[in-house]
C-alpha atoms as a PDB file:
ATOM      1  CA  UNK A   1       4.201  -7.125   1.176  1.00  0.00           C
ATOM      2  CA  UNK A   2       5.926  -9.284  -1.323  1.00  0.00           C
ATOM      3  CA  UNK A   3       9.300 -10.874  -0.784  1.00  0.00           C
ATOM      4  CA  UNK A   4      11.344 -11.590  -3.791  1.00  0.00           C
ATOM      5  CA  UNK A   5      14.988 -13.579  -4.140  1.00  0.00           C
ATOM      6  CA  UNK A   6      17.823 -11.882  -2.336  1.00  0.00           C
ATOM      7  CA  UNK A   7      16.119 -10.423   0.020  1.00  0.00           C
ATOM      8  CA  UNK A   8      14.194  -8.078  -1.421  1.00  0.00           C
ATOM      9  CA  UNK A   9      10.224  -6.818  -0.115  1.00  0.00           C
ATOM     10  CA  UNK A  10       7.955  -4.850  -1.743  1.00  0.00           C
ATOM     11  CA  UNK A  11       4.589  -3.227  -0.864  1.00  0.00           C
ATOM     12  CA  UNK A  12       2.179  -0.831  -2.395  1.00  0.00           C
ATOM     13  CA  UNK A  13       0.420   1.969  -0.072  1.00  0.00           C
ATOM     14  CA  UNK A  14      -1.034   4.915  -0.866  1.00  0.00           C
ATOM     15  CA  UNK A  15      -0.065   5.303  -4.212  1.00  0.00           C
ATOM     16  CA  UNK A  16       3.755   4.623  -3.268  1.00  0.00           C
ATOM     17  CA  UNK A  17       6.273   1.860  -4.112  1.00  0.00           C
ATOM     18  CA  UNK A  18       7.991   0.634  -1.096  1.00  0.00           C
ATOM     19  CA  UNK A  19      11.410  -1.064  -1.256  1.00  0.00           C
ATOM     20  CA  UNK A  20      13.261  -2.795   1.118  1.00  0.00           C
ATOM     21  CA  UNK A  21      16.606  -4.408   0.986  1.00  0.00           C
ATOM     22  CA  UNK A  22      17.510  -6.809   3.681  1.00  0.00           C
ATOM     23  CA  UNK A  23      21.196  -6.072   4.785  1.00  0.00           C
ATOM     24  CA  UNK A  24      22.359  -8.436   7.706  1.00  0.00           C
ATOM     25  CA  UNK A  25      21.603  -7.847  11.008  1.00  0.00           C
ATOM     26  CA  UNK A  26      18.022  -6.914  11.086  1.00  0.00           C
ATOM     27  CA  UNK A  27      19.377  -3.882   9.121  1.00  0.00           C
ATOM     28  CA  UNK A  28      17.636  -3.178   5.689  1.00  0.00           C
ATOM     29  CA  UNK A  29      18.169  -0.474   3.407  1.00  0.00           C
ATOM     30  CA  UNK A  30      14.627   1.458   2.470  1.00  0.00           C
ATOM     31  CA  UNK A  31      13.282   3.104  -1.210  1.00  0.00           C
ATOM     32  CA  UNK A  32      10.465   5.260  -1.393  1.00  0.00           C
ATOM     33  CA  UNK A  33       9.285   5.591  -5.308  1.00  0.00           C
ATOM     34  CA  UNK A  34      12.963   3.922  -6.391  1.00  0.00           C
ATOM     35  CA  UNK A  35      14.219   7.088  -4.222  1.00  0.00           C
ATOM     36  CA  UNK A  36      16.766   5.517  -1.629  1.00  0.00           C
ATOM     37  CA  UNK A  37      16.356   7.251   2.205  1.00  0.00           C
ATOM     38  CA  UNK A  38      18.383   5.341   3.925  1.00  0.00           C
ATOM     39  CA  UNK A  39      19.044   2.572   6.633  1.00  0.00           C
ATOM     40  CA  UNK A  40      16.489   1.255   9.185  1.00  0.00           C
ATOM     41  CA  UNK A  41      15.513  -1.318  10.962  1.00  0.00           C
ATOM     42  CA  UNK A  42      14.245  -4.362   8.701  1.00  0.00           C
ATOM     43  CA  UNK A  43      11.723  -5.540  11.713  1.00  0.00           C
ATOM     44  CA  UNK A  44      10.372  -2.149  12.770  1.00  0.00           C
ATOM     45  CA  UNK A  45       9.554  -0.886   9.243  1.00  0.00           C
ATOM     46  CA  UNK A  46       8.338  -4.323   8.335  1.00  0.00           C
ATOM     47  CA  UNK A  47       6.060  -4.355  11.219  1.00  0.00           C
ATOM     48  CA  UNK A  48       4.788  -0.964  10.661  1.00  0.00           C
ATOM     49  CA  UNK A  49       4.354  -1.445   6.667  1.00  0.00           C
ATOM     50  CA  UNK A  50       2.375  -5.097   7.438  1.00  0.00           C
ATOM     51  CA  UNK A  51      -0.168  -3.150  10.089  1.00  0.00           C
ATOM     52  CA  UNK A  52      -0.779  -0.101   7.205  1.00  0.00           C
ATOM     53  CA  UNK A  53      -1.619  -2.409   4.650  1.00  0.00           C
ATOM     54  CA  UNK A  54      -4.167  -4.188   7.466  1.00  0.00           C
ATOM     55  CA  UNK A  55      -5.988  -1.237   8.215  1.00  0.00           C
ATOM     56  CA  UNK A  56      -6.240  -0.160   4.635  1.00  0.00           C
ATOM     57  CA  UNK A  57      -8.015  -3.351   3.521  1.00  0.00           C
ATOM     58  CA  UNK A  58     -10.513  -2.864   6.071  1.00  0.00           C
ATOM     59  CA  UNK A  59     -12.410   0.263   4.253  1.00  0.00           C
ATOM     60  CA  UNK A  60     -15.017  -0.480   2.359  1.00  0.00           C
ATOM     61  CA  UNK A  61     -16.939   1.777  -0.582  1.00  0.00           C
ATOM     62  CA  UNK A  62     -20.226   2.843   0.690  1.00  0.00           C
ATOM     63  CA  UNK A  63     -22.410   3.785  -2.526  1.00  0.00           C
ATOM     64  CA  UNK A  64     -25.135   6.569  -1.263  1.00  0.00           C
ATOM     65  CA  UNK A  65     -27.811   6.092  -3.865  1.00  0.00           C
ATOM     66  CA  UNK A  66     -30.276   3.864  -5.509  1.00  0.00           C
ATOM     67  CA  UNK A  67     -29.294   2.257  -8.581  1.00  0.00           C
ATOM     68  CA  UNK A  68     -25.744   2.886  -9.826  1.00  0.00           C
ATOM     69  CA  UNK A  69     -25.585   0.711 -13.268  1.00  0.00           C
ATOM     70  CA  UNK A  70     -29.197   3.258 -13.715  1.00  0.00           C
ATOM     71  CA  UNK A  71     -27.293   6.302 -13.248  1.00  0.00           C
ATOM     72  CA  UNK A  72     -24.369   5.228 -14.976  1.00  0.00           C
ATOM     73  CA  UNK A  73     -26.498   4.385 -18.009  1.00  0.00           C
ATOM     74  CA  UNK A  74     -27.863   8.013 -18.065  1.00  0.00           C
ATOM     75  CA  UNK A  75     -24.454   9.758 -17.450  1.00  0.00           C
ATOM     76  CA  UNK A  76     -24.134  10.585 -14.543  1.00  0.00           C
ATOM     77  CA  UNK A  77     -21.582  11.343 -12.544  1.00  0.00           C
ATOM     78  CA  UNK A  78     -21.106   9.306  -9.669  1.00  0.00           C
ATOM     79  CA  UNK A  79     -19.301  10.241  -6.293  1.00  0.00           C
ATOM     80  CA  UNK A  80     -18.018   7.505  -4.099  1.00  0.00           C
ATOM     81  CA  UNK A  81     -16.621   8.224  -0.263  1.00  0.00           C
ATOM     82  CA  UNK A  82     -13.758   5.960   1.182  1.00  0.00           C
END
């Protein structure tokens, strides 16, 4: 999560922009993809946005094969699990 002047966070997951706007009074308004949804609690969604973006940088790319710069040279297509 990045915090920017006047109180402003934002954070990345999934694919989605996340926005909050701190209020006053541990009271933050909160934007989904520049779509506003409403008020919330600043520490409760900032808590639960900071232990998402934990677990997510924990998964790693296994690569199931034997030489992937050798089978991308020939063309092939190459699957990769998360």
């Amino acid at each position: 999560m990045v915090r920017l002047q006047g109180g402003i966070y934002y954070s990345v997951l999934h694919g989605h922009t996340i926005k909050l706007v701190y209020l006053k009074n541990n009271v933050c308004e909160l934007h989904i993809d520049e779509k506003y949804l409403g008020l919330c609690s600043f520490q409760y969604i900032k808590r639960q946005i900071n232990n998402i973006e934990k677990r997510t940088n924990k998964r790693k790319i296994i690569y199931q094969g034997t030489n992937l710069w050798e089978e991308a040279k020939s063309g092939t297509v190459v699957n990769i699990t998360i």
